[in-house]
Protein backbone atom coordinates (compact mmCIF):
# COMPACT_ATOMS: atom_id res chain seq x y z
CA UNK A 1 143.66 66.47 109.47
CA UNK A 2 144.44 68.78 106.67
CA UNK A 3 148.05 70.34 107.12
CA UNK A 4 147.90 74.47 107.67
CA UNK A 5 148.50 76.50 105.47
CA UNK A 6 151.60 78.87 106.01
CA UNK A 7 149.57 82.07 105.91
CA UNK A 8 147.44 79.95 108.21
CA UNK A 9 150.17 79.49 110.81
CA UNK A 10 151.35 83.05 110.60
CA UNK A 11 147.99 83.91 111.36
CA UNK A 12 147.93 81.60 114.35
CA UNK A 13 151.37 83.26 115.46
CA UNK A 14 149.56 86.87 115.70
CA UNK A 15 147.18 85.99 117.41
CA UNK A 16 148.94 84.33 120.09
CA UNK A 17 151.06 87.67 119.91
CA UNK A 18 148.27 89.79 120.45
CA UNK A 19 147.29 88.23 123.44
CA UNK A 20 150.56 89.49 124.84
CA UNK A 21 149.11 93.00 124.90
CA UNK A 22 145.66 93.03 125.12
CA UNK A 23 145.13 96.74 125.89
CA UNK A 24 145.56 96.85 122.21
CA UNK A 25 142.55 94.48 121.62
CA UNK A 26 138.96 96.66 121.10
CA UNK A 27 135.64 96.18 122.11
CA UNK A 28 135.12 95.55 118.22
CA UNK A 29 137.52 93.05 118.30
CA UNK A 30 135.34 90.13 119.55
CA UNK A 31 133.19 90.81 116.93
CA UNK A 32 134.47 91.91 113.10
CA UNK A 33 136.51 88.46 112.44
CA UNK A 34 133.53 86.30 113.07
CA UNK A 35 131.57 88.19 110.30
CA UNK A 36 134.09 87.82 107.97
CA UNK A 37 134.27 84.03 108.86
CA UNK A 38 130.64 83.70 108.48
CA UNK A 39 130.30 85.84 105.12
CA UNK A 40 133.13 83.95 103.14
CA UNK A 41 131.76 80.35 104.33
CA UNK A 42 128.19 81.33 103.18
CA UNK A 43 129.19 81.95 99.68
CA UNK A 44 131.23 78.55 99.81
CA UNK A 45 128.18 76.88 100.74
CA UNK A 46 125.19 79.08 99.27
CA UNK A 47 123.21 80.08 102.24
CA UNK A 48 122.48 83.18 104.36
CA UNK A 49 124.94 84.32 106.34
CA UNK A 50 123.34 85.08 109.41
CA UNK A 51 122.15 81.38 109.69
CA UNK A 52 125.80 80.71 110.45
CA UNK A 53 126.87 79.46 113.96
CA UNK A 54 130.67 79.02 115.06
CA UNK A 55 131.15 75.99 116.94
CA UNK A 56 134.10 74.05 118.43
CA UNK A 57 133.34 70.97 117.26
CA UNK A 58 130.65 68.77 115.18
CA UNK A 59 129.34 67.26 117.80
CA UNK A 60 128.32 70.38 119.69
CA UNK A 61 126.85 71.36 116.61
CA UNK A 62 124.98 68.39 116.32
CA UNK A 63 123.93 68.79 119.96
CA UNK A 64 122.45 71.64 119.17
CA UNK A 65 120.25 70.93 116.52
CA UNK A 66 118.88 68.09 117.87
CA UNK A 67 117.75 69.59 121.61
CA UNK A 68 115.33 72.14 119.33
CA UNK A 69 114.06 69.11 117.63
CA UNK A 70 110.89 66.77 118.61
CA UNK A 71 109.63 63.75 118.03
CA UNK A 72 106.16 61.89 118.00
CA UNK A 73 106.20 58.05 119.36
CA UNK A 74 106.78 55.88 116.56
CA UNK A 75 108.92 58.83 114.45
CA UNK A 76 111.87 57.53 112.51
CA UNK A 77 114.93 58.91 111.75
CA UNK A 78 117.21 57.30 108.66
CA UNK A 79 120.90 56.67 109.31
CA UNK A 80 123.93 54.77 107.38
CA UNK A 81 125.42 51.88 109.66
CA UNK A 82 128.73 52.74 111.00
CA UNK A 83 128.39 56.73 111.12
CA UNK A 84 130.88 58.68 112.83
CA UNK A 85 130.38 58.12 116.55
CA UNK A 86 129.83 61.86 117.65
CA UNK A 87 126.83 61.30 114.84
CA UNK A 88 125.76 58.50 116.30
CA UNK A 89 125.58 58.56 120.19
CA UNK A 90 123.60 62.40 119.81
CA UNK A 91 120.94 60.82 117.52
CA UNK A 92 120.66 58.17 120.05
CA UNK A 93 120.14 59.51 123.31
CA UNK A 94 117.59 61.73 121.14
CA UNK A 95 115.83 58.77 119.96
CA UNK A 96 116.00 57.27 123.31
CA UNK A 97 114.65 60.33 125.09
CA UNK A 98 112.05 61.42 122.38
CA UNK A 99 110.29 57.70 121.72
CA UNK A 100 112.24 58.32 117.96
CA UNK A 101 112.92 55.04 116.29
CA UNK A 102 116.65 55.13 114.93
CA UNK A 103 117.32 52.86 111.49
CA UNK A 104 120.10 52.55 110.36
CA UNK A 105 120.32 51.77 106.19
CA UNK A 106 123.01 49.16 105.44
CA UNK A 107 125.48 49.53 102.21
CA UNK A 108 124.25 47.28 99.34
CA UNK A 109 126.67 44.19 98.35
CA UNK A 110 129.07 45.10 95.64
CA UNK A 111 126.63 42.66 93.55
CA UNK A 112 123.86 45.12 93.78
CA UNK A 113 122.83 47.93 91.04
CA UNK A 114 121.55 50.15 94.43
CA UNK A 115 123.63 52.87 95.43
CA UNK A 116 123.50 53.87 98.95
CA UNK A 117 121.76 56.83 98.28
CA UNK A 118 119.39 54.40 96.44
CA UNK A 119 118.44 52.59 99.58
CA UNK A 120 117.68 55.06 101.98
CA UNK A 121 115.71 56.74 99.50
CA UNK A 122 113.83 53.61 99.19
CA UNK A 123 113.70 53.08 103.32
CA UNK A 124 111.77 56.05 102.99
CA UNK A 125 107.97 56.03 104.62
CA UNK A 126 105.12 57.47 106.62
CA UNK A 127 106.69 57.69 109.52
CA UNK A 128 109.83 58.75 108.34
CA UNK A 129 110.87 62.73 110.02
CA UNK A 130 114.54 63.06 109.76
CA UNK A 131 117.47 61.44 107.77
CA UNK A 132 120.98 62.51 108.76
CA UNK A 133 123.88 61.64 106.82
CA UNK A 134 127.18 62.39 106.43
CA UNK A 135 128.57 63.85 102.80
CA UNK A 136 131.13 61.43 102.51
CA UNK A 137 131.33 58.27 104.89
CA UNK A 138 134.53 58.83 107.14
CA UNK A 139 135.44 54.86 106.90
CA UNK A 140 134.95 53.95 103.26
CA UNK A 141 134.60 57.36 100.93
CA UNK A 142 131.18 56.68 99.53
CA UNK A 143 129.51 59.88 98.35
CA UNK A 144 126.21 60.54 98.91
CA UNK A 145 123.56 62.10 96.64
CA UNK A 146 122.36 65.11 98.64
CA UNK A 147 120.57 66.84 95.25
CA UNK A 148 118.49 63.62 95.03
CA UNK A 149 118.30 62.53 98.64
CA UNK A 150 117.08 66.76 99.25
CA UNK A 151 114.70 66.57 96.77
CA UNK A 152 113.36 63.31 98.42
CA UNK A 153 113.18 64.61 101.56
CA UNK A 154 111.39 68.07 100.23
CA UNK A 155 108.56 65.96 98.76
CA UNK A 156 108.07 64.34 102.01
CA UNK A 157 108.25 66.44 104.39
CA UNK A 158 111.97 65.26 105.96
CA UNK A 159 114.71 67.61 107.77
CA UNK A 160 117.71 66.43 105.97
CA UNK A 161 120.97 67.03 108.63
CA UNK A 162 124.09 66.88 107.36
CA UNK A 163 127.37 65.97 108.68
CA UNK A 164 129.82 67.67 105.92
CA UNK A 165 133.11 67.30 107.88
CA UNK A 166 134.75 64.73 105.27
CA UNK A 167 134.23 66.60 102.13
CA UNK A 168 133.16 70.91 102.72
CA UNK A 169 135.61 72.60 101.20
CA UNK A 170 136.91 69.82 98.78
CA UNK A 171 133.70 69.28 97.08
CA UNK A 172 130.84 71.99 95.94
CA UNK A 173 127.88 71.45 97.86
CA UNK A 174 124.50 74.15 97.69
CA UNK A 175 122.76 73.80 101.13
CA UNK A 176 119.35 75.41 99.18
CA UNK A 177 119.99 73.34 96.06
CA UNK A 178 119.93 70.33 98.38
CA UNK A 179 117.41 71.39 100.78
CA UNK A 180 119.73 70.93 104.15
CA UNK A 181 118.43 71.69 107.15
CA UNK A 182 121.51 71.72 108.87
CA UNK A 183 124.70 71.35 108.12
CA UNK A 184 127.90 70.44 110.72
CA UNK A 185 131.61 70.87 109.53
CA UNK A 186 134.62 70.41 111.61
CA UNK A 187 137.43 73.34 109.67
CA UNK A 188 139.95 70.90 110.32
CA UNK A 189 139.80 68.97 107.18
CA UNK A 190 139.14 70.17 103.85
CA UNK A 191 138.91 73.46 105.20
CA UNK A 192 142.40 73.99 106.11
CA UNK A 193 141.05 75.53 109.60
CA UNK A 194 142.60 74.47 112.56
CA UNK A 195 141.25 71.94 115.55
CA UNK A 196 138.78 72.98 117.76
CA UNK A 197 136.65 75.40 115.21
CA UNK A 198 133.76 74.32 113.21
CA UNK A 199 130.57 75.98 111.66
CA UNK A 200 127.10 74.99 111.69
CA UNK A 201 124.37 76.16 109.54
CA UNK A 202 120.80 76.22 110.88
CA UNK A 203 117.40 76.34 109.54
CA UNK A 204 115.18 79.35 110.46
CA UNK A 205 112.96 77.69 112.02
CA UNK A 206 114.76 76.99 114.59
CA UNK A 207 115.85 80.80 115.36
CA UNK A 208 114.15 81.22 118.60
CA UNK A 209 115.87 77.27 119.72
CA UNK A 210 117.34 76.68 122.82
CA UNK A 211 121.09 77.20 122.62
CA UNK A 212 123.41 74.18 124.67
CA UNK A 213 124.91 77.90 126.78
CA UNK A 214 123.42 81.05 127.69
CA UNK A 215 126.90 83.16 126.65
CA UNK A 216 126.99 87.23 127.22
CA UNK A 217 128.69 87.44 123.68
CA UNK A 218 125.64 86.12 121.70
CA UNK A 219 122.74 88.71 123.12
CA UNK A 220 121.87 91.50 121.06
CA UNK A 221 123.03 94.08 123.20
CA UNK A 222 127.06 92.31 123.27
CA UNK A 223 129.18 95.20 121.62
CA UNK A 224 128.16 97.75 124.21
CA UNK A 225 130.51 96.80 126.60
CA UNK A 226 129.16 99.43 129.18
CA UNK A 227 125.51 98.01 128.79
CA UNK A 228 126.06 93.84 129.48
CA UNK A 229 124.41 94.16 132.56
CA UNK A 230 121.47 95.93 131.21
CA UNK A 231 120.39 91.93 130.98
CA UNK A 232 118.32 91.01 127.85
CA UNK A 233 116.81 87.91 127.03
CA UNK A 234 117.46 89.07 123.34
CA UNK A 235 119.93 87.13 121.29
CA UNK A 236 121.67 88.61 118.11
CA UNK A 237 120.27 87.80 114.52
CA UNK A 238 120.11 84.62 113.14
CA UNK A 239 121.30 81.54 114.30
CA UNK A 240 123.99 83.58 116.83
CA UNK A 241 122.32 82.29 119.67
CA UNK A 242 124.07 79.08 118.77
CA UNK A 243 127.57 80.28 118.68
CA UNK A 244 129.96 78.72 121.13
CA UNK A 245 130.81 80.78 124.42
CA UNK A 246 133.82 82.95 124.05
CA UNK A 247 133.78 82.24 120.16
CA UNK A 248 136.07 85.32 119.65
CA UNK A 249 139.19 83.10 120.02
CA UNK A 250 142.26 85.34 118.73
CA UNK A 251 144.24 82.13 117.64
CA UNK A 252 141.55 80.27 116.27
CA UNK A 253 139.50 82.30 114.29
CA UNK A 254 142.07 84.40 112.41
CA UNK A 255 143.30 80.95 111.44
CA UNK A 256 139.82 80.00 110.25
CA UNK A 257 139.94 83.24 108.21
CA UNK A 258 142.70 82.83 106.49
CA UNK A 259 142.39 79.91 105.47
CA UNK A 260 138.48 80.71 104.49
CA UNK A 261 139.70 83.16 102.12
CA UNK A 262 142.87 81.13 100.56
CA UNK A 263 139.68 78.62 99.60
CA UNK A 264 137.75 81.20 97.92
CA UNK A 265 140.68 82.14 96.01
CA UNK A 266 141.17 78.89 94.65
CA UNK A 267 137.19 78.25 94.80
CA UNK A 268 135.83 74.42 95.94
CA UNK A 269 135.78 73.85 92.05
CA UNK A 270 139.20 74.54 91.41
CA UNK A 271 139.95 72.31 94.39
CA UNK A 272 138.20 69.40 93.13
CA UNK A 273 139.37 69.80 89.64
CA UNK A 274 142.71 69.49 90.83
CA UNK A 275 142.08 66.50 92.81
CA UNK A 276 140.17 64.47 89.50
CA UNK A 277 143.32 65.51 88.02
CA UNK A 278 145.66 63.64 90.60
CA UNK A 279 143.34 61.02 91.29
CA UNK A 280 142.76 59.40 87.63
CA UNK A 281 146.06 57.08 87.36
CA UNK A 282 145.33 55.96 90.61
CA UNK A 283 141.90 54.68 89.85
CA UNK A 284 143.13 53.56 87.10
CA UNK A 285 145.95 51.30 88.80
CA UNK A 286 142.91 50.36 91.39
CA UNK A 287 140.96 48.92 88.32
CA UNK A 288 143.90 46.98 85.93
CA UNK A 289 145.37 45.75 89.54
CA UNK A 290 142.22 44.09 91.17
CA UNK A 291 141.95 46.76 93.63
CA UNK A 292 138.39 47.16 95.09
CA UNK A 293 137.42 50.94 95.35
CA UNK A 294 133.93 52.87 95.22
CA UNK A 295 132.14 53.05 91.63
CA UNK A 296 132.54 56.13 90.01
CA UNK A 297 128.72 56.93 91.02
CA UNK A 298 129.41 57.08 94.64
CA UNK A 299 132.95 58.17 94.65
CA UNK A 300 134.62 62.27 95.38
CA UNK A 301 137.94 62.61 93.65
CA UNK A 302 140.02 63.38 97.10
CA UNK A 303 138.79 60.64 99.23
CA UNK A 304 139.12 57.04 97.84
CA UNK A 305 139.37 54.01 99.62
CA UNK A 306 141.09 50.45 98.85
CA UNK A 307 139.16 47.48 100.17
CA UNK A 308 141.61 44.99 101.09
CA UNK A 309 139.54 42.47 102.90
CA UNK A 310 140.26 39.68 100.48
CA UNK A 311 143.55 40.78 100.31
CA UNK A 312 146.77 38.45 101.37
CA UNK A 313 148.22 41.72 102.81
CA UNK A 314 146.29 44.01 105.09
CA UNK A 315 145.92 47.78 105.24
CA UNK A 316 147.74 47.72 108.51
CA UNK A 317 150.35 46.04 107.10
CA UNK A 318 150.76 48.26 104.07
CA UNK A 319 150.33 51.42 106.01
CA UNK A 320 153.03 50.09 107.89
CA UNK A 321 155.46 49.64 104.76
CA UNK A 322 154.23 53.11 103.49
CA UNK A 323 155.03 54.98 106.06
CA UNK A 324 158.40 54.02 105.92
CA UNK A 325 158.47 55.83 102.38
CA UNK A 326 157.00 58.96 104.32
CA UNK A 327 154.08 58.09 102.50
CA UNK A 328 150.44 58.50 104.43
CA UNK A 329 147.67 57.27 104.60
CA UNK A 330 144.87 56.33 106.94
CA UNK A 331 143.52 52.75 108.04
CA UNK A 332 139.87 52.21 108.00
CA UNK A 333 138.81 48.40 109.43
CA UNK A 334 139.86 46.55 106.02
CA UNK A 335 140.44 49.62 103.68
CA UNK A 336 143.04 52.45 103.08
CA UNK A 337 141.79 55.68 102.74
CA UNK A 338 143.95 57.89 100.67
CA UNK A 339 142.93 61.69 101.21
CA UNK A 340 144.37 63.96 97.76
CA UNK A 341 144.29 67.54 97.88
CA UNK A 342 146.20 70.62 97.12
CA UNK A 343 148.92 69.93 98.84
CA UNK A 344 149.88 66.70 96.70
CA UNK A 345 151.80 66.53 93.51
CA UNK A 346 151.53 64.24 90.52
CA UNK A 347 154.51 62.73 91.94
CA UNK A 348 153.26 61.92 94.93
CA UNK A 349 150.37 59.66 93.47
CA UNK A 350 153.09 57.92 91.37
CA UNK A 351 154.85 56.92 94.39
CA UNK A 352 152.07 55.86 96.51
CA UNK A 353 151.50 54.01 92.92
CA UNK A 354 155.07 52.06 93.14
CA UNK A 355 154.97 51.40 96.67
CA UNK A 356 151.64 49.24 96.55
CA UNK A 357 152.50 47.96 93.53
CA UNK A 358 155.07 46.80 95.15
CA UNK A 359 153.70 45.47 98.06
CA UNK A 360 151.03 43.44 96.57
């Protein structure tokens, strides 16, 4: 998790407060934040606003997409081995109830000139419907080539679904530049939101889709208050149908906000600039000490990761020392995952620097 934001937190504190007299809270109310939410995440991500869906988590946004898709016998869908689980175990009880066959694309060996993006380009055939990826693989960092990967999947006719949890918000991404049909991002990371709340964007094809709950707040007649039992099989525009039942969450969502528009302010650009800045000397003490991390081609500036698996220390051990340096950092089967962001310093990295220096 990212830490909040102060504004963030003061935002969170309101809206608890507000709950403690709701005769102040108006019809108009459940609705005005989530526009705002929805309007300053589709400029961060290039895409139409009302194909915006608030979530509480990626793999309800995930379960949605995939209950409006179908399969033919003998379909494939392209995966990268050791995806996050919520990823995982909704593709597969897809597969297994659509006849879909799941493959799942290996890394290439260090000794190979094949990126990742590479291969499952390559793994690409006939039968071939769907590839879902994530931006950024949770365990090791590597990046993946959406422009090229899109433009792949464009001249063949794939939906390309995209898990952008581990990098939205710390790295520019252009859903139409890339041709995504859906993308699925947690706010908790990268950007600055708090647990629980997420965002999915949806193709328009899949408007008229079976939503995973049949909420009150997502029909098109919801703001009248004195009219929800005129029933109406009607949902609002968009991809609403898809928002998450009592999505007006007075805590949650003016946490989201803020935080939203503290990221505009600095832009995703200015973000990742800052983190290229931070993150050179420690590539650079990766390289002239041994250290095995990503190659630059397949490699975001605030997520890199330390293989130590040939290492006579392991990460567990050194996250162990580190911590006691109030240093952290996250242990991923062999490798340390060091997340930089805003919220480091140049001193920081030199630290982190000494201490491993240190220790190996």
């Amino acid at each position: 998790m990212s830490p909040l934001l102060v504004s963030t937190q003061q935002a969170g504190i309101q809206g608890i407060k507000s709950k403690g007299d709701p005769t102040k809270i108006n019809p108009e109310d459940f609705f005005t934040i989530k526009e705002h939410i929805k309007k300053l995440y589709s400029e961060l991500v290039n895409c139409n606003q009302e194909q915006i869906a608030l979530i509480p988590s990626s793999s309800y946004g995930y379960a949605s997409v995939f209950q409006n898709l179908k399969a033919n016998k003998g379909d494939e869908i392209i995966m990268v081995t050791d995806e996050f689980p919520s990823s995982y175990y909704t593709i597969n009880k897809w597969c297994n109830n659509t006849g879909a066959n799941l493959i799942e694309i290996s890394k290439p060996s260090r000794e190979s000139e094949m990126t990742w993006s590479e291969k499952l380009i390559e793994s690409i055939n006939e039968n071939t419907s769907i590839i879902a990826i994530p931006t950024v693989h949770w365990i090791d960092g590597t990046a993946f080539d959406l422009k090229q990967i899109g433009k792949a999947c464009r001249k063949n006719n794939i939906k390309l679904i995209v898990d952008g949890t581990q990098s939205v918000g710390a790295v520019p991404i252009d859903i139409t530049e890339c041709n995504i049909f859906a993308l699925i991002v947690a706010s908790y990371k990268w950007l600055f939101g708090p647990y629980s709340i997420g965002l999915l964007y949806i193709d328009k094809s899949l408007n008229t889709g079976d939503p995973i709950e049949y909420s009150w707040m997502n029909r098109s007649n919801a703001a009248d208050f004195s009219s929800l039992t005129n029933y109406t099989d009607e949902y609002g525009e968009g991809a609403s149908r898809y928002n998450v039942g009592e999505f007006s969450n007075f805590i949650l969502l003016p946490m989201l906000k803020d935080a939203l528009e503290q990221l505009s302010n600095w832009t995703v650009e200015g973000v990742n600039n800052y983190c290229a800045e931070l993150s050179r000397d420690l590539i650079e003490f990766c390289k002239s000490n041994g250290l095995k991390i990503n190659d630059s081609r397949e490699r975001e500036n605030h997520l890199i990761s330390i293989d130590l698996s040939e290492s006579s220390i392991t990460a567990d051990e050194i996250v162990k020392e580190l911590k006691k340096e109030n240093i952290s950092v996250s242990v991923r089967k062999t490798l340390i995952r060091i997340s930089i962001n805003v919220y480091n310093t140049p001193e920081d990295i030199s630290k982190f620097i000494s201490a491993v220096k240190r220790l190996i």
